[in-house]
Protein backbone atom coordinates (compact mmCIF):
# COMPACT_ATOMS: atom_id res chain seq x y z
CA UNK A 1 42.90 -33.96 3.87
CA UNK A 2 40.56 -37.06 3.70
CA UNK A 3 39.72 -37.85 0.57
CA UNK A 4 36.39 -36.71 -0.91
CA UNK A 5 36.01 -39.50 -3.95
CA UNK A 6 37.49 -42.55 -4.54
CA UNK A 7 39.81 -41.21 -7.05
CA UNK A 8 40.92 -44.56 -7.85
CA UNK A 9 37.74 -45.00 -10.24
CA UNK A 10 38.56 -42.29 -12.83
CA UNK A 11 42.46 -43.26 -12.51
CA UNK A 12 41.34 -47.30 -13.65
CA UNK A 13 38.85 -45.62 -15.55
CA UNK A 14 41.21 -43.53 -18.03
CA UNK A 15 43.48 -46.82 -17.95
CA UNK A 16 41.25 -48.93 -19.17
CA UNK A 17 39.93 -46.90 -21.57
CA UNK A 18 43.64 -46.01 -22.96
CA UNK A 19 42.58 -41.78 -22.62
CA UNK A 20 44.93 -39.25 -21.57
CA UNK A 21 43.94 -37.15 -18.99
CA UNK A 22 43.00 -34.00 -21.70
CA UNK A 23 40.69 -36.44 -23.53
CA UNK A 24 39.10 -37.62 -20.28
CA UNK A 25 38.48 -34.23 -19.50
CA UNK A 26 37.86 -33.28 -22.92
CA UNK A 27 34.89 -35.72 -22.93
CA UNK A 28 33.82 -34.71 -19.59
CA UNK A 29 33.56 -31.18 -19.79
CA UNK A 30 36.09 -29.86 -17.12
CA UNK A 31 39.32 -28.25 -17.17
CA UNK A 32 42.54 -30.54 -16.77
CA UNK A 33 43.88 -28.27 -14.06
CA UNK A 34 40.37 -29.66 -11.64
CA UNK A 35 41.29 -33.37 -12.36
CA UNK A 36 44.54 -32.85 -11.29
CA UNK A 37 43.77 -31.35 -7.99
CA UNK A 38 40.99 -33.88 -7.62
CA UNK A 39 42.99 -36.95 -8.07
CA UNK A 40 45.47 -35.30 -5.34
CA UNK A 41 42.60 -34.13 -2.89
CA UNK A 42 43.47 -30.45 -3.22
CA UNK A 43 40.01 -29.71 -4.33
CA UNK A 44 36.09 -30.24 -2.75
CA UNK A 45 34.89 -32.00 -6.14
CA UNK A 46 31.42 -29.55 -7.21
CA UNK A 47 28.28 -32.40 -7.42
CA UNK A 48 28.55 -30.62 -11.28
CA UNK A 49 31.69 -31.93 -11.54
CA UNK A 50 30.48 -35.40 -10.05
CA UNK A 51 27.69 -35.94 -12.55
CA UNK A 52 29.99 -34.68 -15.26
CA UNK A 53 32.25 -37.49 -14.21
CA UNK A 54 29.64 -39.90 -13.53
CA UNK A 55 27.70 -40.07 -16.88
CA UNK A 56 30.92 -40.46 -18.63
CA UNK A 57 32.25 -43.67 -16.63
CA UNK A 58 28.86 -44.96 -16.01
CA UNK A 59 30.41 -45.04 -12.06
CA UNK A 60 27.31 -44.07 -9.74
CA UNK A 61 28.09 -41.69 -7.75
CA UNK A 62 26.93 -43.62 -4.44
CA UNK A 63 30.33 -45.46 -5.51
CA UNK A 64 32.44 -42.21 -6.18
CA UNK A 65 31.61 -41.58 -2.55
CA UNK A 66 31.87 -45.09 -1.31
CA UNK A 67 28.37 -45.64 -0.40
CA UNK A 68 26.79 -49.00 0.40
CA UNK A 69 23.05 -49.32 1.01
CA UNK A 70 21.75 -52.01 2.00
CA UNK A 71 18.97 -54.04 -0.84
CA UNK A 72 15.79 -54.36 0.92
CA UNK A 73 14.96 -58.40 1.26
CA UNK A 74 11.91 -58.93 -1.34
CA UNK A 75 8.96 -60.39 1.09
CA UNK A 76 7.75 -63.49 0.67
């Protein structure tokens, strides 16, 4: 299965931040038993979930999903 997020961002993120996976999911608001299959692909991640994540780790979610837009050049 390809993977869905870059689950790499909440694995640094709970490093960093010295938090077990219970407290990072604790202060997210979803179960232990969805991280886990998220950070091995087993699971479609809901955009609930996403946001969840997101607003905790201040990680947009255009770079949860490895998005790149271009930055429109100002005119001068």
């Amino acid at each position: 299965m390809n993977k869905i997020i870059k689950t790499e961002l909440i694995e640094n993120y709970i490093k960093e931040n010295n938090l077990t996976k219970i407290k990072f999911c604790k202060l997210c608001d979803i179960s232990t038993k969805t991280l886990n299959l998220l950070l091995k692909n087993k699971v479609k991640i809901k955009i609930e979930t996403l946001v969840k994540i997101s607003k905790l780790t201040k990680i947009s979610i255009d770079d949860f999903l490895g998005l790149k837009f271009p930055i429109p050049k100002k005119k001068a």
